[in-house]
C-alpha atoms as a PDB file:
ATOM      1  CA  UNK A   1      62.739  84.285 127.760  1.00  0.00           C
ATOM      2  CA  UNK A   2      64.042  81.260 125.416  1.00  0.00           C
ATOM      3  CA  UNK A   3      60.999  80.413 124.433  1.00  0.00           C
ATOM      4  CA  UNK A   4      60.099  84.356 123.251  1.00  0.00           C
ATOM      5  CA  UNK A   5      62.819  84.776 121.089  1.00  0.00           C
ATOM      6  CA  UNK A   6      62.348  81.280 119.318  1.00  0.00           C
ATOM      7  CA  UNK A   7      58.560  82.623 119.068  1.00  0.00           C
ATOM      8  CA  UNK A   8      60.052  86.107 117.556  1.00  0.00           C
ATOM      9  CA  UNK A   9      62.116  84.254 115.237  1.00  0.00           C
ATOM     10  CA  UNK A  10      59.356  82.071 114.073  1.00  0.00           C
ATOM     11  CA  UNK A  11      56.798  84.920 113.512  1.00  0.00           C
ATOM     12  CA  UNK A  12      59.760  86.645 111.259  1.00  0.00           C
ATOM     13  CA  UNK A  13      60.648  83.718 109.238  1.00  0.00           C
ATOM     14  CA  UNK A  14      57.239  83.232 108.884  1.00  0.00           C
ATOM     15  CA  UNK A  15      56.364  86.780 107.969  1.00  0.00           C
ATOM     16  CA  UNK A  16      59.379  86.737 105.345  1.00  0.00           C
ATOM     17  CA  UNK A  17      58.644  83.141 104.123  1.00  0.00           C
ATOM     18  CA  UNK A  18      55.065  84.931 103.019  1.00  0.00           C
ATOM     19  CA  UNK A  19      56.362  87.508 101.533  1.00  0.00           C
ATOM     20  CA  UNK A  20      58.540  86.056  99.400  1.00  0.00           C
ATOM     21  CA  UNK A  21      55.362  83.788  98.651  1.00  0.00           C
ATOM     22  CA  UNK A  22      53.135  86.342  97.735  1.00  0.00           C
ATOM     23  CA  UNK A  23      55.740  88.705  95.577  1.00  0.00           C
ATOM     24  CA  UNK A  24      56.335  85.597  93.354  1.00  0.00           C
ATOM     25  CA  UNK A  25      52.326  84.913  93.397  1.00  0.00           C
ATOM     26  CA  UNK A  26      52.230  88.968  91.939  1.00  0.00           C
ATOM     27  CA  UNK A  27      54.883  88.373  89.583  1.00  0.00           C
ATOM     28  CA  UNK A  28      53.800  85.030  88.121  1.00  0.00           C
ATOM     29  CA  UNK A  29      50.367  87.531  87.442  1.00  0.00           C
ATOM     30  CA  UNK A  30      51.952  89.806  85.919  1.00  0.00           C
ATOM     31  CA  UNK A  31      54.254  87.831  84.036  1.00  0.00           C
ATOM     32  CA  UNK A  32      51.008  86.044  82.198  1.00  0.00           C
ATOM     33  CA  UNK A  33      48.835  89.779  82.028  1.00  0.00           C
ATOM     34  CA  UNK A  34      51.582  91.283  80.307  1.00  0.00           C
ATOM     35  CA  UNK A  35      50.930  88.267  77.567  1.00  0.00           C
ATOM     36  CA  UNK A  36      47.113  88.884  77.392  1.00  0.00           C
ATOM     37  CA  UNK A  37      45.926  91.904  74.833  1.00  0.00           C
ATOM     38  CA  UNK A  38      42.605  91.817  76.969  1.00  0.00           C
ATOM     39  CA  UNK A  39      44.182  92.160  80.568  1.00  0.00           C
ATOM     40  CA  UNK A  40      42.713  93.825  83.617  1.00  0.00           C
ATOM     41  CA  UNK A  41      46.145  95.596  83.467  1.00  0.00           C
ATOM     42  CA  UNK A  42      46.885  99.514  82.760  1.00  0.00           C
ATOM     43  CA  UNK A  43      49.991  99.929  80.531  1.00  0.00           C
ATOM     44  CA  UNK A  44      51.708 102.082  77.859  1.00  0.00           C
ATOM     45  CA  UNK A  45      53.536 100.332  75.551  1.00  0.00           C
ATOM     46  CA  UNK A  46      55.755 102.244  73.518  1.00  0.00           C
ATOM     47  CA  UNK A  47      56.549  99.795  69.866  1.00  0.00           C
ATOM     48  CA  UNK A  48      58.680 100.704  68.058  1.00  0.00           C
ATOM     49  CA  UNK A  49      59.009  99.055  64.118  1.00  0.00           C
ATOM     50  CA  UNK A  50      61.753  99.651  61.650  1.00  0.00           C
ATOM     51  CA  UNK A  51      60.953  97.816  58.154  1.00  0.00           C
ATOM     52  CA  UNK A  52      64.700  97.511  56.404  1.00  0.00           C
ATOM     53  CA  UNK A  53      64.668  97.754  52.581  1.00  0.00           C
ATOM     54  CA  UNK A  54      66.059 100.039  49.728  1.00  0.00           C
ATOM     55  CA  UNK A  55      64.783 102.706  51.925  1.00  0.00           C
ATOM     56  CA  UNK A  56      63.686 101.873  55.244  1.00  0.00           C
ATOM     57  CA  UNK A  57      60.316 103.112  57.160  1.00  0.00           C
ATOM     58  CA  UNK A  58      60.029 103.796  60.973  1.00  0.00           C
ATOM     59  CA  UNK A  59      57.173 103.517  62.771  1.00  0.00           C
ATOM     60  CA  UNK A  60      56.628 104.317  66.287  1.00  0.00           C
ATOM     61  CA  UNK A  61      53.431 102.857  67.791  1.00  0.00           C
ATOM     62  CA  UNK A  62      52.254 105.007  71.363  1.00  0.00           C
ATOM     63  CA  UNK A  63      49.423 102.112  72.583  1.00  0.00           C
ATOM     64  CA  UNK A  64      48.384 103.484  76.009  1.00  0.00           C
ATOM     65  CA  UNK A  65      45.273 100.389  77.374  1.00  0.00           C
ATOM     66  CA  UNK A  66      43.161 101.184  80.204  1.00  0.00           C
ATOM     67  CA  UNK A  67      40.982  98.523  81.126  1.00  0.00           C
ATOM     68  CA  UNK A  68      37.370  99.421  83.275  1.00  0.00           C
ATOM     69  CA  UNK A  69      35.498  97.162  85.590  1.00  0.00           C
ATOM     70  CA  UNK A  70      31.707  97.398  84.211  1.00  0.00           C
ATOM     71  CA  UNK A  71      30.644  94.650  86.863  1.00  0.00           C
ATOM     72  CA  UNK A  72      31.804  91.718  88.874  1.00  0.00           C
ATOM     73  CA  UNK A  73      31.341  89.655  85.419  1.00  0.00           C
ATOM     74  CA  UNK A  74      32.697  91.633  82.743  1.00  0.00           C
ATOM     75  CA  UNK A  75      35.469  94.470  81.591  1.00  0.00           C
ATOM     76  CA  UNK A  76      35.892  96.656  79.163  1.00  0.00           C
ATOM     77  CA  UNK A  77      39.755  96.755  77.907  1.00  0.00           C
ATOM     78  CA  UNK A  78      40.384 100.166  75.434  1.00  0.00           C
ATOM     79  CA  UNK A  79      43.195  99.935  73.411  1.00  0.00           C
ATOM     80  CA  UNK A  80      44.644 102.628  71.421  1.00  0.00           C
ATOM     81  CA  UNK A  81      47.148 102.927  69.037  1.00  0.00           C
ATOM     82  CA  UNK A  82      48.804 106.044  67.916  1.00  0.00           C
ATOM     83  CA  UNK A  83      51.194 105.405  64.953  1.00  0.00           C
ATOM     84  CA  UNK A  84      54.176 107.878  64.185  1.00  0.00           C
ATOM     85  CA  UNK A  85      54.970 107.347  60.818  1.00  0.00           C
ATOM     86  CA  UNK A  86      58.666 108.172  59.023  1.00  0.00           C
ATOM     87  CA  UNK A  87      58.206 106.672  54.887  1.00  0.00           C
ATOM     88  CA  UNK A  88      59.869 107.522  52.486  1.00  0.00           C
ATOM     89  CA  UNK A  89      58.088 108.758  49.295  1.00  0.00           C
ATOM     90  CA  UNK A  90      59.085 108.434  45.745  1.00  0.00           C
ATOM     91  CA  UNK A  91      63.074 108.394  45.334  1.00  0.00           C
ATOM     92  CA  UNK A  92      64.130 110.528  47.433  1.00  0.00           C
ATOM     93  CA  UNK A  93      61.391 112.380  49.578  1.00  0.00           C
ATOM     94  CA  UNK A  94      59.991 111.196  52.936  1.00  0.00           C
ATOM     95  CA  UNK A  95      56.660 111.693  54.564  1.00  0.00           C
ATOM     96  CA  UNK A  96      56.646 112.111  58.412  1.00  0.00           C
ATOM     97  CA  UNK A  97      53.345 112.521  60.359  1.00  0.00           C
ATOM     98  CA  UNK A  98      50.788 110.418  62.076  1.00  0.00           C
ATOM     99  CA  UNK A  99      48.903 107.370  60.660  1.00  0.00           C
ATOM    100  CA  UNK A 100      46.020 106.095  60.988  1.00  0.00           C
ATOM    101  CA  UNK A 101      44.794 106.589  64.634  1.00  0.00           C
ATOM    102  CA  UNK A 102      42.657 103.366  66.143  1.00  0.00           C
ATOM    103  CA  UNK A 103      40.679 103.011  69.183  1.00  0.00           C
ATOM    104  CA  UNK A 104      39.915  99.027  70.200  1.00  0.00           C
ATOM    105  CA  UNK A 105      37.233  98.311  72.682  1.00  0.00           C
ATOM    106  CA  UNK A 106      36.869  94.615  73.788  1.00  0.00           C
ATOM    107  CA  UNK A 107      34.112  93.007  76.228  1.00  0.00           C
ATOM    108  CA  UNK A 108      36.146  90.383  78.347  1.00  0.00           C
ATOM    109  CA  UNK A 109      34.715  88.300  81.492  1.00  0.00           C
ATOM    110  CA  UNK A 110      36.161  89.542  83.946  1.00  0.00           C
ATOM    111  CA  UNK A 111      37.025  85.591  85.229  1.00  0.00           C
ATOM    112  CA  UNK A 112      37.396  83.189  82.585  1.00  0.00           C
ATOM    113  CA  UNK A 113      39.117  80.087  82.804  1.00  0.00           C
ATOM    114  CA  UNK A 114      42.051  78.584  80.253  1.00  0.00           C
ATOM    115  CA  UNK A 115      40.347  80.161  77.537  1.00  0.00           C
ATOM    116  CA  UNK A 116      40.472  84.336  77.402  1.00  0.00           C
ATOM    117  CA  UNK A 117      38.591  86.055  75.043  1.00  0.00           C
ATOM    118  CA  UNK A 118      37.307  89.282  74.208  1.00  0.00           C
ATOM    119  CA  UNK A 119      35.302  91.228  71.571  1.00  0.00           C
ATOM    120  CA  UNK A 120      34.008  94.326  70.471  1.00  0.00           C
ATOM    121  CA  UNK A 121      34.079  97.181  67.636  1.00  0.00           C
ATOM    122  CA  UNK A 122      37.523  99.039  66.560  1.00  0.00           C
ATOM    123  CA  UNK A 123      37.532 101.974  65.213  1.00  0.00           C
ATOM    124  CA  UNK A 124      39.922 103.824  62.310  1.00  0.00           C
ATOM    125  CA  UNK A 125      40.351 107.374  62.493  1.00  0.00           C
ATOM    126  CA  UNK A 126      41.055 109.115  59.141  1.00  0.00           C
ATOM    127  CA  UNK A 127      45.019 110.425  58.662  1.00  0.00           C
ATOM    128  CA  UNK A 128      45.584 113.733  57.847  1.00  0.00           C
ATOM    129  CA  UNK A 129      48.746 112.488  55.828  1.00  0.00           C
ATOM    130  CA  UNK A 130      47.186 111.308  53.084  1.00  0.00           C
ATOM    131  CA  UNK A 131      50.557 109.015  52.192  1.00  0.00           C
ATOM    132  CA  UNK A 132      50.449 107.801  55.950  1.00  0.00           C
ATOM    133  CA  UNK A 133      47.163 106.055  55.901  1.00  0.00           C
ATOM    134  CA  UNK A 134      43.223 105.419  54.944  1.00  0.00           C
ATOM    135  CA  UNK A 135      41.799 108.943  54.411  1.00  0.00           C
ATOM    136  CA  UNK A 136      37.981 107.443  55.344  1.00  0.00           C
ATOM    137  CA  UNK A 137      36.595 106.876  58.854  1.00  0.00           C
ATOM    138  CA  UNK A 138      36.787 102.862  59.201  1.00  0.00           C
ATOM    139  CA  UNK A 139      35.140 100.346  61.516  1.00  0.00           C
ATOM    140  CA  UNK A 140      36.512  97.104  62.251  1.00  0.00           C
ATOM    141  CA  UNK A 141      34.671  93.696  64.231  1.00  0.00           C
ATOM    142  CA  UNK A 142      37.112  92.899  66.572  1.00  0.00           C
ATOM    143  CA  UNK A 143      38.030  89.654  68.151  1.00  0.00           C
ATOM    144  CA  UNK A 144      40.862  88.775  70.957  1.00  0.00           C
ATOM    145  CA  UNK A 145      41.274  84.747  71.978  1.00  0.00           C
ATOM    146  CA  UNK A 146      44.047  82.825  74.125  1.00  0.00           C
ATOM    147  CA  UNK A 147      44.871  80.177  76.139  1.00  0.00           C
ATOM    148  CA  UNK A 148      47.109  80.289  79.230  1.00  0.00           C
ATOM    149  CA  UNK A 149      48.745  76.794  80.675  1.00  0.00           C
ATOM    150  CA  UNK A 150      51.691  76.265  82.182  1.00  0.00           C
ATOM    151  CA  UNK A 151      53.956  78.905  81.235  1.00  0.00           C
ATOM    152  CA  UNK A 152      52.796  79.109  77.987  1.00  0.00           C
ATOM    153  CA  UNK A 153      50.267  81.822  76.041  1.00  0.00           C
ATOM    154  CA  UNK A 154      48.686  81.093  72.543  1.00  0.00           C
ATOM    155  CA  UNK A 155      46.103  82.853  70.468  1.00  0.00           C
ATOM    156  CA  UNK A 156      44.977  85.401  67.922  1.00  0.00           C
ATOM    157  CA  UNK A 157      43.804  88.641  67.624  1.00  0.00           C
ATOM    158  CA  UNK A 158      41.714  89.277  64.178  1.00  0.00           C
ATOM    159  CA  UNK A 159      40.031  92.536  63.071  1.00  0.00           C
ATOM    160  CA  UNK A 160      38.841  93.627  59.271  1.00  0.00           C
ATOM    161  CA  UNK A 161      37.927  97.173  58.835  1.00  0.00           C
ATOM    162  CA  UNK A 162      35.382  99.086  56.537  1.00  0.00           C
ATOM    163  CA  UNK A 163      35.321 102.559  55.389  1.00  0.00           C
ATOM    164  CA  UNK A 164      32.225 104.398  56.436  1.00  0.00           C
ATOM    165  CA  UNK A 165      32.329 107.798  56.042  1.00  0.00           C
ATOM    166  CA  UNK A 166      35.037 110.138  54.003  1.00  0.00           C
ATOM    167  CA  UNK A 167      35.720 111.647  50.525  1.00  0.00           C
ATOM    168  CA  UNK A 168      34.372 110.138  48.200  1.00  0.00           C
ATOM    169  CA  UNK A 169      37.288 110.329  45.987  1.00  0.00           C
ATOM    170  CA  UNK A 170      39.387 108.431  48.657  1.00  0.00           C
ATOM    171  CA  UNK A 171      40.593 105.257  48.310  1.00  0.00           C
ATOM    172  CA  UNK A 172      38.421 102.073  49.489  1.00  0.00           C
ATOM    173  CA  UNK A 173      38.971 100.964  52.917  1.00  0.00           C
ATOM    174  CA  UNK A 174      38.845  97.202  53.298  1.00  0.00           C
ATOM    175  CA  UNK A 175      41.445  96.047  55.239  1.00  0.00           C
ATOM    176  CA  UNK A 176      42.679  93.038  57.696  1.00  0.00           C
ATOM    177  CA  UNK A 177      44.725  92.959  60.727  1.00  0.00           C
ATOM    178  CA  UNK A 178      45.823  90.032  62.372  1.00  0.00           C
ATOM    179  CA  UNK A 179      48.178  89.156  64.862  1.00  0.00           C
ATOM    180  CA  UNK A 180      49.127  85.706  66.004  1.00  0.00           C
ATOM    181  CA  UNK A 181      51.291  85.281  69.463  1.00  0.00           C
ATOM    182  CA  UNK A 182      52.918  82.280  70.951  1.00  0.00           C
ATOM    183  CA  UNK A 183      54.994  82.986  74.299  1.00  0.00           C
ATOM    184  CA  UNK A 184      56.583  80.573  76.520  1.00  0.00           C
ATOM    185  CA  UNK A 185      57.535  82.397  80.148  1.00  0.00           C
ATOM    186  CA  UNK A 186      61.142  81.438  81.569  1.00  0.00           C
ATOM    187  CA  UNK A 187      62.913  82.017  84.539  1.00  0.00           C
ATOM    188  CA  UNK A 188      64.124  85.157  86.191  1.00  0.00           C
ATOM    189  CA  UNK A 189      61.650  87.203  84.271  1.00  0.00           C
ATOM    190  CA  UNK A 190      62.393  86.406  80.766  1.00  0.00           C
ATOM    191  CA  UNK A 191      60.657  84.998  77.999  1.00  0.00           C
ATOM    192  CA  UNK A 192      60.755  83.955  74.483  1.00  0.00           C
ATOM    193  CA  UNK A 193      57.741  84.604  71.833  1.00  0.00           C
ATOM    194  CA  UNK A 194      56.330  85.207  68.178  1.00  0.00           C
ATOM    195  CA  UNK A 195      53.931  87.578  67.469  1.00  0.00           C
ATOM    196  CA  UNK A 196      53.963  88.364  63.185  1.00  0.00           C
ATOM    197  CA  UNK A 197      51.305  90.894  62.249  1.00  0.00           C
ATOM    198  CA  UNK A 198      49.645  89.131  59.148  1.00  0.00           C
ATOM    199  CA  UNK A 199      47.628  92.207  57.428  1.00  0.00           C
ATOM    200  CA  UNK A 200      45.708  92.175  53.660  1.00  0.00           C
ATOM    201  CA  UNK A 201      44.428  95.043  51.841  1.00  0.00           C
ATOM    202  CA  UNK A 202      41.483  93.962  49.978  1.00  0.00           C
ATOM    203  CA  UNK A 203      41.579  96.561  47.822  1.00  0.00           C
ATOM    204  CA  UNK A 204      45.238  96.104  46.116  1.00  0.00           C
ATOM    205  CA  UNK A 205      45.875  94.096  43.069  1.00  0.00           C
ATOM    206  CA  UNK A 206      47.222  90.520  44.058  1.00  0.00           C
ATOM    207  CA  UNK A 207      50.751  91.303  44.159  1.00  0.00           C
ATOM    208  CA  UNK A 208      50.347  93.936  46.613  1.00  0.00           C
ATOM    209  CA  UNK A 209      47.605  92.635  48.979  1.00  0.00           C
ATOM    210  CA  UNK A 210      48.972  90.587  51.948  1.00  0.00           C
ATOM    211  CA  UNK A 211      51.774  91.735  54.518  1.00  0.00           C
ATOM    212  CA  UNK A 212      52.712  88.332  56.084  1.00  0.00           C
ATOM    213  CA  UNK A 213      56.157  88.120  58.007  1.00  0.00           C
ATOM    214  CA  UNK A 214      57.885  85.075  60.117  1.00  0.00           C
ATOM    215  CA  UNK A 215      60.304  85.546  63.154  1.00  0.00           C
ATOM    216  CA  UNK A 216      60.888  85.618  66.728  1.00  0.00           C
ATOM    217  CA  UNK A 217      61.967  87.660  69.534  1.00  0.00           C
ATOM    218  CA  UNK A 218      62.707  87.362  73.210  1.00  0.00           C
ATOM    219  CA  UNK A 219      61.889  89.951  76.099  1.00  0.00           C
ATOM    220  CA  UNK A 220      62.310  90.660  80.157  1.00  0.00           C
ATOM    221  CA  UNK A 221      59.631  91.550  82.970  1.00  0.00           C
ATOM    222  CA  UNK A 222      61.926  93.648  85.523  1.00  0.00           C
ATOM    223  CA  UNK A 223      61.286  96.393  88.198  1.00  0.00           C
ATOM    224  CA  UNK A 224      62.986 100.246  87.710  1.00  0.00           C
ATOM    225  CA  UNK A 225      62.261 101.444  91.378  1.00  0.00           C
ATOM    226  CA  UNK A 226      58.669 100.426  91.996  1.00  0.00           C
ATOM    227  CA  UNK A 227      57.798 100.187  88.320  1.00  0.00           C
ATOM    228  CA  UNK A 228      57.223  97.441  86.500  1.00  0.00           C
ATOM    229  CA  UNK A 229      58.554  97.444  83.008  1.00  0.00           C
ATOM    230  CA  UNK A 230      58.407  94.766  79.969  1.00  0.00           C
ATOM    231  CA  UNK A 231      60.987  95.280  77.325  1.00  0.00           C
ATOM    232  CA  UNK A 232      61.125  93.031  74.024  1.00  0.00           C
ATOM    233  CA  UNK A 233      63.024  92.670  70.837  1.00  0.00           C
ATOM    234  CA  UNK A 234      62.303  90.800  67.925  1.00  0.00           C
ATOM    235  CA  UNK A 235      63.381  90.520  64.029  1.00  0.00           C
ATOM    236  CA  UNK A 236      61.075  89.118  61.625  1.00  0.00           C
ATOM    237  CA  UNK A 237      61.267  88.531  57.838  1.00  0.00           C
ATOM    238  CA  UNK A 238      59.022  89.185  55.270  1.00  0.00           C
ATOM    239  CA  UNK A 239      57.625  86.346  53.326  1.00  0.00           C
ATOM    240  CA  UNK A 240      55.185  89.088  51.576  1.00  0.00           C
ATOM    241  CA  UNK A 241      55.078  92.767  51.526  1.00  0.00           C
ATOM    242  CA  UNK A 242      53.364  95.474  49.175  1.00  0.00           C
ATOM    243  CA  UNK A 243      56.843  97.656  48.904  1.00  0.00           C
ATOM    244  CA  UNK A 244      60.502  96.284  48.682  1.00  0.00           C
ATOM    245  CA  UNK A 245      60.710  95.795  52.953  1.00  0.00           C
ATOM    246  CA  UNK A 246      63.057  92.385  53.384  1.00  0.00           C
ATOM    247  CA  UNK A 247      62.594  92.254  57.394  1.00  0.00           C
ATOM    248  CA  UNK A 248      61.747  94.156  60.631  1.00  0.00           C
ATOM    249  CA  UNK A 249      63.227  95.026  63.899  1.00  0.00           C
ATOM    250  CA  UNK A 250      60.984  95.270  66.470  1.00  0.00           C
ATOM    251  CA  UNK A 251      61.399  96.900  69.869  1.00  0.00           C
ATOM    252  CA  UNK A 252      59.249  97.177  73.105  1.00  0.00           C
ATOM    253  CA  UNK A 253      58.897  99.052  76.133  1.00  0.00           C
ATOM    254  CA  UNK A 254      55.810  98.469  78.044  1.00  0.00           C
ATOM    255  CA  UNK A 255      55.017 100.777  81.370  1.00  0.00           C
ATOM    256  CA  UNK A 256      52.955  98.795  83.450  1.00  0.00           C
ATOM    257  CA  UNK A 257      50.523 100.240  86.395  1.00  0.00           C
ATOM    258  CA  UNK A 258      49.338  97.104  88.229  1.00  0.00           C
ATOM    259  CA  UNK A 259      46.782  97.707  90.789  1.00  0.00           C
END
């Protein structure tokens, strides 16, 4: 009878011991997807961007990614972005609408090794707020790259879009979109990264071209019932901007729909 119980007891222990074992396997896998633009990981972030200045302009980004298994070697990851736009226009009149709608598609193996990449056309929807955004259809090459080691992620994602289709009294659309990410994963959840959003309009005079700012931020993977949910902050300041913006606050919350 002794020897039963001690069996029982070892089968539990056991049975907890892997468990525990494989939640923290599932959490150190989400903990580096939720770092990597070209994941095999359905999510809906919801961004949300105040630039501070004289007058101060609110954007809320809605960037819902599914990602789709084409075969056991590759993915397609779709990323769009949905922009709601509060600017202010003139001295004292704002414009509130949507911007510039854009759908990403990006080619990824679907198991690569410390290097992550992925590729693939973007496109640029025309606004119908003609102060929000590019009035002409655009089309961007598109380009995602990291590395993941030991706690830490690293890369780029660069784009440059062309107008190629709209009035022809619109203005030019030659633009380029850039973001740069560093993230270092902590205990508990938490981690600490960078992730400034270097764009240049090609078609501005020199003092208005290139939107570069430098800062940092910090942000939490945690569970709400059985979801899993990534929230971030982060304040950046502008070493360039077209308009008078000194900094940004930037705020996260990422839904996330593992499988």
């Amino acid at each position: 009878m002794k020897i039963k119980i001690t069996t029982l007891w070892v089968f539990i222990l056991f049975s907890i011991a892997s468990t525990a074992q494989e939640q923290m396997e599932q959490h150190h896998d989400l903990a580096n997807k939720i770092q990597n633009p070209v994941a095999d990981l359905i999510s809906l972030p919801f961004q949300n961007n105040i630039d501070f200045g004289d007058r101060n302009t609110n954007t809320l980004n809605i960037q819902p990614v599914m990602p789709f298994k084409i075969n056991e070697k590759w993915n397609l990851v779709t990323r769009t972005i949905i922009p709601v736009i509060s600017a202010p226009i003139g001295l004292n009149d704002r414009s509130n609408g949507v911007g510039n709608i854009t759908l990403s598609t990006f080619l990824t193996p679907a198991n690569s090794g410390k290097f992550i990449w992925g590729a693939g056309p973007t496109f640029m929807f025309p606004t119908i707020e003609d102060n929000l955004g590019y009035e002409k259809l655009g089309i961007a090459p598109s380009f995602a790259g990291l590395f993941q080691e030991n706690g830490w992620t690293y890369g780029a994602l660069l784009q440059n879009f062309f107008g190629i289709a709209g009035p022809s009294d619109a203005p030019d659309l030659n633009f380029f979109y850039s973001q740069i990410f560093v993230t270092k994963n902590l205990q508990n959840g938490w981690y600490v990264n960078s992730a400034p959003i270097i764009t240049a309009n090609w078609e501005a005079d020199s003092d208005h071209t290139w939107t570069i700012p430098l800062g940092a931020g910090t942000g939490k993977l945690f569970t709400l019932g059985k979801m899993p949910i990534n929230a971030q902050i982060g304040a950046y300041k502008y070493l360039e901007h077209p308009t008078d913006a000194d900094w940004q606050l930037r705020t996260q919350i990422v839904l996330l729909f593992p499988k």
